[in-house]
Protein backbone atom coordinates (compact mmCIF):
# COMPACT_ATOMS: atom_id res chain seq x y z
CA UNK A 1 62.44 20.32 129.68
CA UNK A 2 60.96 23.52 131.34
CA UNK A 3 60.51 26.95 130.17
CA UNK A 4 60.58 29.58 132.50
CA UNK A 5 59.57 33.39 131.66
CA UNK A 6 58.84 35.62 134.23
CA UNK A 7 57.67 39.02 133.49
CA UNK A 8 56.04 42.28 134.57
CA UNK A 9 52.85 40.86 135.15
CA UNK A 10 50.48 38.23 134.65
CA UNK A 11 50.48 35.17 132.01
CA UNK A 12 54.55 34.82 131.18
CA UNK A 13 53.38 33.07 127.95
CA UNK A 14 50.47 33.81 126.33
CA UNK A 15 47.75 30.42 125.46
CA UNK A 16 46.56 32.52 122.45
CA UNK A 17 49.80 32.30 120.93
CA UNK A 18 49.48 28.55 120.87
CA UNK A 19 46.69 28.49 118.54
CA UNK A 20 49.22 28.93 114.89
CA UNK A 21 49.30 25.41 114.02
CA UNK A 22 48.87 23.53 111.34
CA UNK A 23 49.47 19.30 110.65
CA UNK A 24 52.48 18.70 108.55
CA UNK A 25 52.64 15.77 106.49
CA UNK A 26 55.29 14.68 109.35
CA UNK A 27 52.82 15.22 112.38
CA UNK A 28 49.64 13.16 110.11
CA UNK A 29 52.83 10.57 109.52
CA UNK A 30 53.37 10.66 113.48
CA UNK A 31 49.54 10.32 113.71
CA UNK A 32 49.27 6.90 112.96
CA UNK A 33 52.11 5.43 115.27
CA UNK A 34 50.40 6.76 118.66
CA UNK A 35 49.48 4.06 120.35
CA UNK A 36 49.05 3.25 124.38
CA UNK A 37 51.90 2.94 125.17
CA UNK A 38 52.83 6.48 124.27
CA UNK A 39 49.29 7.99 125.72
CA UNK A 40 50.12 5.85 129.01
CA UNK A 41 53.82 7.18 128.88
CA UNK A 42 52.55 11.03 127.86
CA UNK A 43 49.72 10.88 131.33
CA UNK A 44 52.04 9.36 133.87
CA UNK A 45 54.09 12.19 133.03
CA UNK A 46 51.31 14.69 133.37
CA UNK A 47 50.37 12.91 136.54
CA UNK A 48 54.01 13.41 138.25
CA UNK A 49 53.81 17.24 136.80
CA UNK A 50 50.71 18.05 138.13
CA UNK A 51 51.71 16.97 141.45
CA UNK A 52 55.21 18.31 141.78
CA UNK A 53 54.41 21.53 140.08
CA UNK A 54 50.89 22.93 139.96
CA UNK A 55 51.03 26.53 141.85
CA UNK A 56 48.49 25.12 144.86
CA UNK A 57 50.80 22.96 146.41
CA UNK A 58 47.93 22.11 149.04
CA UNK A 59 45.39 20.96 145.86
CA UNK A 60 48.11 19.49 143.99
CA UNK A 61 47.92 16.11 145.22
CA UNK A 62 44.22 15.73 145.22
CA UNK A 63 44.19 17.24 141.34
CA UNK A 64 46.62 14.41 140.35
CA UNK A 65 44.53 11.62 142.05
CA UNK A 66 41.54 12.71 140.20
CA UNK A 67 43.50 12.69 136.78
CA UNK A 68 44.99 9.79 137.28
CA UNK A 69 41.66 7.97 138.32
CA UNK A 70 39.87 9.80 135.44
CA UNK A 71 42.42 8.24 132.92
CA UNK A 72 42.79 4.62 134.34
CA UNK A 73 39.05 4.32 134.44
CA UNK A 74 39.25 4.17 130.19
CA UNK A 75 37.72 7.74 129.44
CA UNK A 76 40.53 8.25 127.28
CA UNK A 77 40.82 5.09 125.14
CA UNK A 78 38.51 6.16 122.52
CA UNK A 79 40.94 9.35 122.00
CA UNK A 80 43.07 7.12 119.29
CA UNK A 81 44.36 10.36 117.58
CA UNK A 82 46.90 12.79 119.38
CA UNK A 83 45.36 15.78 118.51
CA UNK A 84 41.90 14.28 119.96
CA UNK A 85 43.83 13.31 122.90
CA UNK A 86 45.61 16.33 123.26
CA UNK A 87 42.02 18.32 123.97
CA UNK A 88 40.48 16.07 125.79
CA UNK A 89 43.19 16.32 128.57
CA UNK A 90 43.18 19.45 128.60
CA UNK A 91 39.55 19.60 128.79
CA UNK A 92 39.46 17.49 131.83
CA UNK A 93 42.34 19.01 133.57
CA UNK A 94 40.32 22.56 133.21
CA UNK A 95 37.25 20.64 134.73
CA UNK A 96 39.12 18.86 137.86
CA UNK A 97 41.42 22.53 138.64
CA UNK A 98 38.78 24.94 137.36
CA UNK A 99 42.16 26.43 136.02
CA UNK A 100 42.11 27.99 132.31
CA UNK A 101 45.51 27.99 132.25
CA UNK A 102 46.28 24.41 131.95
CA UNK A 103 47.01 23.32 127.99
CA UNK A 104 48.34 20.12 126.58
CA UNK A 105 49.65 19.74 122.99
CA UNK A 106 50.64 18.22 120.45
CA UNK A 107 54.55 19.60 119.38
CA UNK A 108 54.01 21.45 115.87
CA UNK A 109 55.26 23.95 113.48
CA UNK A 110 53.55 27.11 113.21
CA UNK A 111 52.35 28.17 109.78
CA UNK A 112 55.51 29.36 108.70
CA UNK A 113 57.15 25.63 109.00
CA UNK A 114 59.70 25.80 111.72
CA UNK A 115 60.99 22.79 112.43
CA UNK A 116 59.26 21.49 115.99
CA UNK A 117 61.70 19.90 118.13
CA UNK A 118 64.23 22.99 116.89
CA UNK A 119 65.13 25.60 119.79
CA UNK A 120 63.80 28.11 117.45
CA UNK A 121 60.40 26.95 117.01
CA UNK A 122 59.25 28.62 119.98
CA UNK A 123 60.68 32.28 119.28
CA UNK A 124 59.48 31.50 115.47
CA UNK A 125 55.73 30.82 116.47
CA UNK A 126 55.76 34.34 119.11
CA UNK A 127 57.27 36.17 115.95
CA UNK A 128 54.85 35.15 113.42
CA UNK A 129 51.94 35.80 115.93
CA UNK A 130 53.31 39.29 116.92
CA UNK A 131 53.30 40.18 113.11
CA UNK A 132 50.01 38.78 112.24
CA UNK A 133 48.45 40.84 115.03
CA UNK A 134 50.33 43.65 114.74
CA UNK A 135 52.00 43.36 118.38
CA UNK A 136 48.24 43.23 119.43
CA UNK A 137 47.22 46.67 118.24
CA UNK A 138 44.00 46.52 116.86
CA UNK A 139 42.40 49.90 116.82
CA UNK A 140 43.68 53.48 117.50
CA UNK A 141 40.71 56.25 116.77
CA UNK A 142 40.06 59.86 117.60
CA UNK A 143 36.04 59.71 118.63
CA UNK A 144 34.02 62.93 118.97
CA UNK A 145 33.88 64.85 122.04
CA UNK A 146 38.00 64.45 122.22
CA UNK A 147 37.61 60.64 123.79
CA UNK A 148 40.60 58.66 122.60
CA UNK A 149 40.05 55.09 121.94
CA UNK A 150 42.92 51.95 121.87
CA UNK A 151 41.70 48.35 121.57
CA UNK A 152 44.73 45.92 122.21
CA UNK A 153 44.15 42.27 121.88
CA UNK A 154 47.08 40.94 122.69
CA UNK A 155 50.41 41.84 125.50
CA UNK A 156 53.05 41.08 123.83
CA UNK A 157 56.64 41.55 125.72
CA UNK A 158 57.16 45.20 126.48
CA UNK A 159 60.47 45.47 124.58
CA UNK A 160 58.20 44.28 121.49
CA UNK A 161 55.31 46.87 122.09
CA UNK A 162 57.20 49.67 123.22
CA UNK A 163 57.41 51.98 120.25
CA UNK A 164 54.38 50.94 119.21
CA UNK A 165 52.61 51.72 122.32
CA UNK A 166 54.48 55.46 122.40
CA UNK A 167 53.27 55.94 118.92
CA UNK A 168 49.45 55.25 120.30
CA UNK A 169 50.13 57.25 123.12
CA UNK A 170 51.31 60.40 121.46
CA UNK A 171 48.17 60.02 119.14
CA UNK A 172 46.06 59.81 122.81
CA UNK A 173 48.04 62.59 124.16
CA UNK A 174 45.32 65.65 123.81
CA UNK A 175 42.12 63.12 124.48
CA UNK A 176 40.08 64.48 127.20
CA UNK A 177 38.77 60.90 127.76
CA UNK A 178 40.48 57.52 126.97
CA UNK A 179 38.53 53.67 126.52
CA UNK A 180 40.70 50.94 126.78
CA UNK A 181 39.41 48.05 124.91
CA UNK A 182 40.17 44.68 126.31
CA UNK A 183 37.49 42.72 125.43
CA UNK A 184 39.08 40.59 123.31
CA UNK A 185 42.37 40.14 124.65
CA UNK A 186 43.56 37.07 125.75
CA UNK A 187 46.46 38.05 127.92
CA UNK A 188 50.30 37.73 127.01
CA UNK A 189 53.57 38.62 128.29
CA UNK A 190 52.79 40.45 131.24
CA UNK A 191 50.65 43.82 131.99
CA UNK A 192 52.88 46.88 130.66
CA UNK A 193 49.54 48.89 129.84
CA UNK A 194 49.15 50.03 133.54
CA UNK A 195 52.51 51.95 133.47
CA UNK A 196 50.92 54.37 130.58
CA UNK A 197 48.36 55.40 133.80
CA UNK A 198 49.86 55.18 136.91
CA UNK A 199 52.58 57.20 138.05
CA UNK A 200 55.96 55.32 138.60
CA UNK A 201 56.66 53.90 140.91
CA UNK A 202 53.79 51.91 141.73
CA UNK A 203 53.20 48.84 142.74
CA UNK A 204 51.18 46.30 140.42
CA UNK A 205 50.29 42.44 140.74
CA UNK A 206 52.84 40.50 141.76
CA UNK A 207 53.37 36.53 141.44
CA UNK A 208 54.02 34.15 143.54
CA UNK A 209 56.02 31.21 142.71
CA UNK A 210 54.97 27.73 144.80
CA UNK A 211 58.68 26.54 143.63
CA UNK A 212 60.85 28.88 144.32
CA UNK A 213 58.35 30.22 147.34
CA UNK A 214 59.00 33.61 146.34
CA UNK A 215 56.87 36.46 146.03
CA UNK A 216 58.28 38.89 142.53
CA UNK A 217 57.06 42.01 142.81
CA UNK A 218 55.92 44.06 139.87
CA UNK A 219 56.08 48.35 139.59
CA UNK A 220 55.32 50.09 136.73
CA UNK A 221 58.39 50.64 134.53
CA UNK A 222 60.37 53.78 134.66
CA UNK A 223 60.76 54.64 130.94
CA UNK A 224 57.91 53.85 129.06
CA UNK A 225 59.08 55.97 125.79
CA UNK A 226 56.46 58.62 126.63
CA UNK A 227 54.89 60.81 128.59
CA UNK A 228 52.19 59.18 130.90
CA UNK A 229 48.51 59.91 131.20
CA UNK A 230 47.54 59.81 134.84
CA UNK A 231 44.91 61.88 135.31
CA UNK A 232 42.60 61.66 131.98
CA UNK A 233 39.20 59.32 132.77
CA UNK A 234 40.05 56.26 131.53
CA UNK A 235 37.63 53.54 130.96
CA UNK A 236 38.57 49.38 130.47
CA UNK A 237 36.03 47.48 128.52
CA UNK A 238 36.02 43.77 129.79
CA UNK A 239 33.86 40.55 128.50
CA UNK A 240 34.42 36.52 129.56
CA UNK A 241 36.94 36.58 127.00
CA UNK A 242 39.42 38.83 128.87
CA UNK A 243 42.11 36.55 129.87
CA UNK A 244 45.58 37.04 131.90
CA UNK A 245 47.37 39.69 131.54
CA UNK A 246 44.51 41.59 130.53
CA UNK A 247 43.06 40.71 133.30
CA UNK A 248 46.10 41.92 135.64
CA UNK A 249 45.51 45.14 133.81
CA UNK A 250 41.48 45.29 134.80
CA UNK A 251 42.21 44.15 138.30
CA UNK A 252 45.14 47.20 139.00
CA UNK A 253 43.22 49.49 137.61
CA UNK A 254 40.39 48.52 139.69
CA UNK A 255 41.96 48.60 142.65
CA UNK A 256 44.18 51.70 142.12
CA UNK A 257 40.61 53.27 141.70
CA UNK A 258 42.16 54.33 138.23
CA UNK A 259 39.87 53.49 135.48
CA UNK A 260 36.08 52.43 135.35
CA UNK A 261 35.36 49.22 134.29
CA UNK A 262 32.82 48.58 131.85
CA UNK A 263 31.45 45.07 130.38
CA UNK A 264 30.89 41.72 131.74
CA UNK A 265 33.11 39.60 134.42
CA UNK A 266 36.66 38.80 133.45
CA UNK A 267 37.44 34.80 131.95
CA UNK A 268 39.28 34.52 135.39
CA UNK A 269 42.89 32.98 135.08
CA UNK A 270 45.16 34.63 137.74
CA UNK A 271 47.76 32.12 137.45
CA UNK A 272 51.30 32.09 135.07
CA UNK A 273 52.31 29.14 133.74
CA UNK A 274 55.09 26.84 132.89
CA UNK A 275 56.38 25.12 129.94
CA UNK A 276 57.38 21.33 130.07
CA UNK A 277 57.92 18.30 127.79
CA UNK A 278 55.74 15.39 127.49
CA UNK A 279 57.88 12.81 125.61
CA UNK A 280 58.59 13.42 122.46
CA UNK A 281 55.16 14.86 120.89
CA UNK A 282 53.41 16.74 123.47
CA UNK A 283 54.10 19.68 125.57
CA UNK A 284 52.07 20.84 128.43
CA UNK A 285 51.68 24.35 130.25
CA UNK A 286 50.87 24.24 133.73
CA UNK A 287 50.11 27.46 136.01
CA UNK A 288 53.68 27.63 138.68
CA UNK A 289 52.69 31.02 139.97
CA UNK A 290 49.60 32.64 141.45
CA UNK A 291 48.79 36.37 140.82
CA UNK A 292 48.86 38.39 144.38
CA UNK A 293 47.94 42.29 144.43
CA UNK A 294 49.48 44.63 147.09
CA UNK A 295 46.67 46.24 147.70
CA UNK A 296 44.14 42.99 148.25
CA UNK A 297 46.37 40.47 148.92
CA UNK A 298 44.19 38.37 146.69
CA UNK A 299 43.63 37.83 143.21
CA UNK A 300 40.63 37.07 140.48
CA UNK A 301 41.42 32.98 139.63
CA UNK A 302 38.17 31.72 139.51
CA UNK A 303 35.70 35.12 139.87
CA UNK A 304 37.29 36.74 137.38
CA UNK A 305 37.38 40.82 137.43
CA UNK A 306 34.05 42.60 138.32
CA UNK A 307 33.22 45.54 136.50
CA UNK A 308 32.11 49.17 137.99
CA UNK A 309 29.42 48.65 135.56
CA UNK A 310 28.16 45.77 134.28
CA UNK A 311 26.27 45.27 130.93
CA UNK A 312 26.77 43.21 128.05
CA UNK A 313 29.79 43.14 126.07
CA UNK A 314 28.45 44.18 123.01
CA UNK A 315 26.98 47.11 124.79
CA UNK A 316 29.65 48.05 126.57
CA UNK A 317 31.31 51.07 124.65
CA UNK A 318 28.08 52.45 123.84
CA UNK A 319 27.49 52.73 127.72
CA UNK A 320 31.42 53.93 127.78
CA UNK A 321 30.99 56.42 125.04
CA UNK A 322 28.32 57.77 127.48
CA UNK A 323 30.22 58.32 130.51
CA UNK A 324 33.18 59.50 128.76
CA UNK A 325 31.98 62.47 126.95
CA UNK A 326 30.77 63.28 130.74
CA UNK A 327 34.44 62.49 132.34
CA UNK A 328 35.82 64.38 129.43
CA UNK A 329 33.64 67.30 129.52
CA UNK A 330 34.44 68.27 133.19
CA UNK A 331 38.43 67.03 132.19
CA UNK A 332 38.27 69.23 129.02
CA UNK A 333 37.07 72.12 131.08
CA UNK A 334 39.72 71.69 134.13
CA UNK A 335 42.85 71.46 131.25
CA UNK A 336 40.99 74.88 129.60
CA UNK A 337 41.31 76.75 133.12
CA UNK A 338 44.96 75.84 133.26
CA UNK A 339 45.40 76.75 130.10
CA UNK A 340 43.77 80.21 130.14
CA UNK A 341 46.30 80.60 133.33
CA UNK A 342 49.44 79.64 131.29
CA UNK A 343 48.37 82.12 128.23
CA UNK A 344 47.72 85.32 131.16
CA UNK A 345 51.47 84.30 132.55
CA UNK A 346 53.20 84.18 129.48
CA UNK A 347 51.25 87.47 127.85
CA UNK A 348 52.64 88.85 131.26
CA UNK A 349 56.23 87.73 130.36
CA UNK A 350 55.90 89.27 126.84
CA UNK A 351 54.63 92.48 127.31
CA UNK A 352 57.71 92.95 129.53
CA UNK A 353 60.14 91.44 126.71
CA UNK A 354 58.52 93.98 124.66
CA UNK A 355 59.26 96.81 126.78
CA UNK A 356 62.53 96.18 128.11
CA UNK A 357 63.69 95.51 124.23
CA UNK A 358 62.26 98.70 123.22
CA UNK A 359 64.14 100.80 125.99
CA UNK A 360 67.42 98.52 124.61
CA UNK A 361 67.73 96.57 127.61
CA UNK A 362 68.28 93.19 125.91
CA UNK A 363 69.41 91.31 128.87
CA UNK A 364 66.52 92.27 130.90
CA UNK A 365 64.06 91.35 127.82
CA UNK A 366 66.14 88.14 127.28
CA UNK A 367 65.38 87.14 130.80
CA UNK A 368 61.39 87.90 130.58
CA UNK A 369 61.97 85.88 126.99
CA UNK A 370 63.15 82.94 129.00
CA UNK A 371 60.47 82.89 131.26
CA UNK A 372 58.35 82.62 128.60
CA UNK A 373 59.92 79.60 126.77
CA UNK A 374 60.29 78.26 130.20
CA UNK A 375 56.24 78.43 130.91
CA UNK A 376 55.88 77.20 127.50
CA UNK A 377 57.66 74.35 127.77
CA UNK A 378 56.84 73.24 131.38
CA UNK A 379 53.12 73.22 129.90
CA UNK A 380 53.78 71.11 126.72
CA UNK A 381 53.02 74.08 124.46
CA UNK A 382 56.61 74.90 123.47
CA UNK A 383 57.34 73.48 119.77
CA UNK A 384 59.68 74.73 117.24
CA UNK A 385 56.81 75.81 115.15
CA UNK A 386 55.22 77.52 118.23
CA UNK A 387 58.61 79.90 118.09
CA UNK A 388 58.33 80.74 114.62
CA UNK A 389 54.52 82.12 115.08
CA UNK A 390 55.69 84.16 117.48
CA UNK A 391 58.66 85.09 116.13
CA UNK A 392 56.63 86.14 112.82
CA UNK A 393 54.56 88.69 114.89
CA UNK A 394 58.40 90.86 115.38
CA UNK A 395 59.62 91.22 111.23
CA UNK A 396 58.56 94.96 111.03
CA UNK A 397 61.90 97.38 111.11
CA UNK A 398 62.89 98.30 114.31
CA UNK A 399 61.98 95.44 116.01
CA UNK A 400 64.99 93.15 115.02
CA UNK A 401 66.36 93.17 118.66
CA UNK A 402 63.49 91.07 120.07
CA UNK A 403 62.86 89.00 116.83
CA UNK A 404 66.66 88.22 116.69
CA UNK A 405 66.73 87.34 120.23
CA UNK A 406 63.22 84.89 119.80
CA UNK A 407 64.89 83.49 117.26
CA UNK A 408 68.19 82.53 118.54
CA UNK A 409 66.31 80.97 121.28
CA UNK A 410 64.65 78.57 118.73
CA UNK A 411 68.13 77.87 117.95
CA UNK A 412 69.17 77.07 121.15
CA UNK A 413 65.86 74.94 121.88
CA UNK A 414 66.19 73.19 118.82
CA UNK A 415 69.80 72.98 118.42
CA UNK A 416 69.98 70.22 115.21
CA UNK A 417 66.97 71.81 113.40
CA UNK A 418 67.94 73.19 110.02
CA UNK A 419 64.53 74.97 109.89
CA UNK A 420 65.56 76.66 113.00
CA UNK A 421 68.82 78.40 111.39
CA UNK A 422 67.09 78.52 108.22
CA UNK A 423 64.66 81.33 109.70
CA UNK A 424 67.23 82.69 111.32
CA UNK A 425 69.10 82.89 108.19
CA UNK A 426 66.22 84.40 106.30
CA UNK A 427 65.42 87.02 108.97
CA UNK A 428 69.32 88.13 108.72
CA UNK A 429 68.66 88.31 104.76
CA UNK A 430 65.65 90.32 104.97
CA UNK A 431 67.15 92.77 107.10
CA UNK A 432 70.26 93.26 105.19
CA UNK A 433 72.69 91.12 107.71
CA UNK A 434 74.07 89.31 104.98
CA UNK A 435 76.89 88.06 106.99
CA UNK A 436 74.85 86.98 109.82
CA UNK A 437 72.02 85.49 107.21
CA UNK A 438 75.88 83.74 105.18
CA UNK A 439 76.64 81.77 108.44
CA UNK A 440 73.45 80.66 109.62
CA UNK A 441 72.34 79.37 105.96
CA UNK A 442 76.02 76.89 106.11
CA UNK A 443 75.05 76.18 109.34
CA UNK A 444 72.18 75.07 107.50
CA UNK A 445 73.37 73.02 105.01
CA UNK A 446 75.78 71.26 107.98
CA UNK A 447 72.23 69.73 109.23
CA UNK A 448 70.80 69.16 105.75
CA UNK A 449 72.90 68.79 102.89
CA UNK A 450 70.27 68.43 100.37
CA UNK A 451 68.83 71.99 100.87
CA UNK A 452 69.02 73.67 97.69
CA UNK A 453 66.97 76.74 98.81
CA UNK A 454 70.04 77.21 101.22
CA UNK A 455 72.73 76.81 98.45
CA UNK A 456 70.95 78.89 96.25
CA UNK A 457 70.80 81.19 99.12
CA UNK A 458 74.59 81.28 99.27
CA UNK A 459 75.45 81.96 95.77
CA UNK A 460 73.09 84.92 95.70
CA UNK A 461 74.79 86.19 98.74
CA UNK A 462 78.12 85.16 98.25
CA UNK A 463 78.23 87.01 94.80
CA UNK A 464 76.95 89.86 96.30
């Protein structure tokens, strides 16, 4: 039986999320009925895979002759128990491929106690990991200097770490510096991350599959739930653990001249893998497909990713922590000159509001009010609460044209706010437009039927 996931990235199935198991009372039972005939069944098996379906077609051959000689010479025979077996092929199948992808197993239920052989037990296990490690978020912080920092451990499928991975990236949305901390992740269900930093589209690892001998190309996803960050210094923090997908991550941004990378060579598994039956008790994952960038043509299997700058791992976001505050000094300062340039337009904008709604030209003021909103919001700035300030600075008698108008444009910007026609409302009650201030407050409770300022509101106004 084969498994076949193919993904945005590297590492369709992630070897970390393997590592759940516990022995039943059924597998200790099973325990003591392996004998040689099922080891010699279980390796022939794993001889005929290796051949037919290890991703280098041109080493296959030679890897099975060396596993097969390894295991007729006896060096297994000791290896009476299954789990004991189970590593020991594994071991030597690492050793004869240099591959860190390969992993044989015994069949098992995870923790929770899904039944093994049961279709389920896969999606059970990948479930129960996700929620242990919390879809691989491990750390979100706000550091000083405004450096943003996200340590992920873990790429789960993107459907799964979507909102999650909006939700981190609106809380890294005003960082002047972002560290990406992969140091302990151990790959997963493909690279998503590098769609958060590179604009779309663009084009990421790809695999190559020795099967179907076809190359599937990989871009970073359209919608990623938020906006992206493409031009804040990023820096990836990398050890020997890095593994997979994290390591298609490293390697893109690399390459893309991106992100600095900071921390010790990557593990160096470029390969996905395959899942296949071995008899009844084992199951084996074997790499089908090779990792190949667009912009090398090559990939890390074996070297692993370099870093820019190489020091230990436990050193490696104090030497980050460094360089950001540097990168996000000179960022910080380029976002401030924008900024100050935004402010002069807009104060340009206003003062003309202000004077064309004073002479009682309202469309003319509405149009310099536009072009206001329309600055605002092109540079992120514009928020419902951002209309109210200024709205706030216009209450003063005689300037109701302009405040009504600023106002009604909240409305129209925020079109299912309550709040919205709730200062409207107000503003018409202050200035005595108690029918105006009556139809925005039921307008009010339309949105929010709980409000019982606004039917409070209404009686007082209504008995009036």
């Amino acid at each position: 039986m084969q498994m076949i996931s193919r993904s945005i990235g590297i590492a369709s199935l992630s070897l970390c999320g393997l590592c759940l198991c516990v022995l039943t009372a059924q597998s200790r039972q099973a325990a003591s009925e392996f004998d040689t005939n099922q080891k010699t069944g279980a390796l022939l098996q794993i001889d005929s895979l290796l051949e037919q379906k290890y991703v280098l077609g041109d080493k296959a051959k030679n890897f099975a002759r060396s596993f097969h000689e390894f295991w007729t010479s006896g060096a297994l025979d000791s290896a009476t128990e299954p789990r004991q077996f189970a590593e020991r092929v594994t071991a030597r199948l690492r050793e004869i491929t240099g591959d860190q992808h390969f992993l044989f197993r015994m069949v098992e239920s995870s923790d929770i106690g899904e039944t093994a052989e049961s279709a389920l037990h896969h999606p059970v296990r990948y479930y129960r990991l996700r929620v242990k490690e919390n879809t691989g978020f491990s750390k979100l912080a706000w550091l000083d200097g405004n450096i943003g920092l996200l340590e992920l451990r873990r790429f789960n499928a993107f459907a799964e770490a979507k909102e999650m991975m909006a939700a981190a990236m609106t809380f890294l949305a005003n960082a002047d510096a972002i560290i990406l901390d992969i140091r302990e992740n151990g790959g997963g269900s493909g690279d998503y991350l590098s769609s958060y930093f590179l604009p779309y589209p663009t084009q990421l690892t790809g695999s190559y599959s020795r099967q179907d001998d076809y190359l599937t190309q990989s871009w970073t996803i359209g919608d990623v739930g938020t906006a992206r960050q493409t031009e804040v210094p990023l820096f990836v923090l990398t050890s020997k653990r890095t593994f997979s997908a994290a390591e298609a991550f490293a390697y893109d941004m690399k390459v893309r001249k991106r992100a600095t990378l900071i921390g010790e060579p990557t593990k160096g598994g470029a390969h996905s893998v395959d899942l296949f039956k071995v008899g009844d008790r084992f199951e084996i994952y074997i790499p089908t497909e090779r990792a190949v960038n667009p912009v090398t043509g090559g990939n890390w299997e074996g070297t692993g990713v370099l870093p820019d700058v190489a020091v230990p791992a436990a050193a490696a976001l104090d030497t980050a922590l460094v360089l950001a505050r540097k990168g996000a000094m000179t960022f910080g300062e380029k976002k401030e000159a924008t900024l100050k340039r935004i402010i002069a337009e807009m104060e340009g904008h206003l003062r003309r509001a202000e004077d064309f709604y004073g002479r009682r030209d309202e469309q003319a003021g509405k149009a310099a009010l536009d072009s206001i909103f329309s600055v605002g919001k092109e540079s992120g700035m514009l928020t419902e609460f951002f209309v109210d300030v200024l709205a706030y600075n216009f209450t003063s008698k005689g300037q109701e044209p302009i405040l009504y108008a600023i106002l009604q444009k909240n409305i129209e910007l925020f079109p299912r706010s309550a709040t919205a026609y709730e200062t409207l409302a107000y503003a018409s009650f202050r200035n005595g437009s108690n029918d105006q201030a009556i139809a925005a407050y039921k307008r009010v409770l339309e949105l929010d039927p709980g409000n019982k300022n606004a039917e409070a509101m209404l009686v007082r106004l209504q008995q009036k």
